[in-house]
Protein backbone atom coordinates (compact mmCIF):
# COMPACT_ATOMS: atom_id res chain seq x y z
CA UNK A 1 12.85 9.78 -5.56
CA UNK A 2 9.42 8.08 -4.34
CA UNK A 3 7.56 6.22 -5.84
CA UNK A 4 4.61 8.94 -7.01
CA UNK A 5 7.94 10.90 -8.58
CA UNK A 6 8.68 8.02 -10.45
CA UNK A 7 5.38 7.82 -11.83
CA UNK A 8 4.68 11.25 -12.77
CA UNK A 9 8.26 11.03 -14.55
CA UNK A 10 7.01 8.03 -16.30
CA UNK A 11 3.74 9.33 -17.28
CA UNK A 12 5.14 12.85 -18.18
CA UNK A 13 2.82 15.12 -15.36
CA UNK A 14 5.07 17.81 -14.35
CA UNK A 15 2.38 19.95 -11.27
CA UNK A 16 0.69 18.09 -8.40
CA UNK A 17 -2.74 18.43 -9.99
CA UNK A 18 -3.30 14.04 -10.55
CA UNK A 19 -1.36 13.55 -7.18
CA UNK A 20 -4.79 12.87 -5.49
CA UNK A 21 -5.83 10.35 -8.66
CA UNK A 22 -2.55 9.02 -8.41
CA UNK A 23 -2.80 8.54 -5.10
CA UNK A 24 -5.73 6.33 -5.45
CA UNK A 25 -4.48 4.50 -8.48
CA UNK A 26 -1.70 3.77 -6.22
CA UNK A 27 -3.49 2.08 -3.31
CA UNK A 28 -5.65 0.39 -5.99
CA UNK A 29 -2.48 -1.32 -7.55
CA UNK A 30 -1.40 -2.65 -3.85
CA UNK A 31 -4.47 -3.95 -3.15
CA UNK A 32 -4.31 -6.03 -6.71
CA UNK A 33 -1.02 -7.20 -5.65
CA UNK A 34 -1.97 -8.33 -2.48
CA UNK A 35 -4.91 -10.10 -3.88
CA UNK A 36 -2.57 -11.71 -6.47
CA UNK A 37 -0.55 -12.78 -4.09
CA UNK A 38 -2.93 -14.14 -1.26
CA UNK A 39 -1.37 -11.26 0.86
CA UNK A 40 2.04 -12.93 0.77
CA UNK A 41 3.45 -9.08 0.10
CA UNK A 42 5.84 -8.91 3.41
CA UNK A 43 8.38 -11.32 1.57
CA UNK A 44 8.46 -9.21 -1.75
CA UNK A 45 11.58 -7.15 -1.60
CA UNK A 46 10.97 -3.13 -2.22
CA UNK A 47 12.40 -2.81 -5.76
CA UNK A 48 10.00 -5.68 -6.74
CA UNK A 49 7.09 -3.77 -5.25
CA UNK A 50 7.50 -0.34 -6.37
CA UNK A 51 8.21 -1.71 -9.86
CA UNK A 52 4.95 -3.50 -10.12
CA UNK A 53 3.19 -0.76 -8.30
CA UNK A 54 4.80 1.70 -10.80
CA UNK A 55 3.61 -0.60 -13.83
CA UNK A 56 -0.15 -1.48 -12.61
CA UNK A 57 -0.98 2.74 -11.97
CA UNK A 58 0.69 3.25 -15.71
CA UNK A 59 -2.08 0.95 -16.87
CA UNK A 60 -4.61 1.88 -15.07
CA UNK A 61 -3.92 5.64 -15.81
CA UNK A 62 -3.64 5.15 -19.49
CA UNK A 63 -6.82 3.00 -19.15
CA UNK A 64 -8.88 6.27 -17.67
CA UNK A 65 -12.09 6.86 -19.88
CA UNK A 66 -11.85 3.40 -21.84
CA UNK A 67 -12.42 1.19 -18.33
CA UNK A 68 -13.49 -2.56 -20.03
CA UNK A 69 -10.92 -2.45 -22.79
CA UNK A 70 -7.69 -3.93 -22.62
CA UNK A 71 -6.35 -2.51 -26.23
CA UNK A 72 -7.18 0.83 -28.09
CA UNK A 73 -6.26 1.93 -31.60
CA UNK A 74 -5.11 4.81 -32.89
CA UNK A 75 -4.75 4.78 -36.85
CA UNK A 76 -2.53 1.99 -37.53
CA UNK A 77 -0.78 2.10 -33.95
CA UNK A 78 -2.86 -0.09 -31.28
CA UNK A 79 -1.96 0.39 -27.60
CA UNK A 80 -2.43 -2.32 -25.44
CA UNK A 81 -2.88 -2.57 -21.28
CA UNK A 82 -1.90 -5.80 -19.90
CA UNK A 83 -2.12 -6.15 -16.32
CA UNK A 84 -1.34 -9.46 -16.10
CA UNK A 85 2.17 -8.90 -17.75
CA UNK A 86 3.00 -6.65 -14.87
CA UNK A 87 1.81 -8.93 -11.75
CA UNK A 88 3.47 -11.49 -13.53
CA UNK A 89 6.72 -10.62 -12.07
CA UNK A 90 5.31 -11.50 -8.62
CA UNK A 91 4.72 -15.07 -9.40
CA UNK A 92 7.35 -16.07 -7.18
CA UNK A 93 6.07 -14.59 -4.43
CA UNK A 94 2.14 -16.26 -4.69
CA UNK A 95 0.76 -18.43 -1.61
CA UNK A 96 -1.86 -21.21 -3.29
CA UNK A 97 -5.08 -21.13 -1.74
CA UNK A 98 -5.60 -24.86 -0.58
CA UNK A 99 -9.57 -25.73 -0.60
CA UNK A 100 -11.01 -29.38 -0.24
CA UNK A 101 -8.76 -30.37 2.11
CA UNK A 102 -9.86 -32.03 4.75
CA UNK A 103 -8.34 -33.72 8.42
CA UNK A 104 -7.49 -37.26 7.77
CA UNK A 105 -9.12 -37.71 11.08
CA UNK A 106 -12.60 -36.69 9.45
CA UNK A 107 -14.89 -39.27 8.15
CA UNK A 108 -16.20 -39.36 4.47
């Protein structure tokens, strides 16, 4: 099953009418991940990757039409979208970017 399967499965979309959208929401979520991880995403194993991609394009597709919010409510249910939660599980994989440092041979 691929990927874009898995997430129509997940988000209950049966025909190929939001494969485009979901396409896009797709590429959007790599990009995030490499950002998060300083394009370090080579060394992140497949399951890891498909399961964070799979998590970011559920957010961002249940975030359609209320872009800025990260919570909605509904009566007395409130739904929330946390990103962060989901790229969390790459924090193992993140390559600090060093700034300030400079050669020991440079003068101050």
């Amino acid at each position: 099953m691929t990927n874009l399967e898995k997430i129509k499965l997940q988000l209950g979309l049966i025909d190929t009418s939001k494969d485009i959208l979901l396409g896009m929401l797709i590429e959007d979520a790599l990009t995030d991940i490499e950002t998060y991880t300083n394009y370090n995403t080579d060394n992140i194993d497949d399951d890891t990757l498909d399961n964070v991609t799979r998590k970011l394009v559920v957010v961002a597709y249940n975030k359609l039409g209320i872009e800025g919010s990260n919570y909605y409510a509904e009566g007395s249910t409130v739904y929330t979208f946390d990103k962060a939660s989901a790229l969390s599980a790459l924090n193992n994989y993140r390559v600090p970017i060093l700034s300030g440092i400079r050669d020991s041979s440079e003068s101050v």
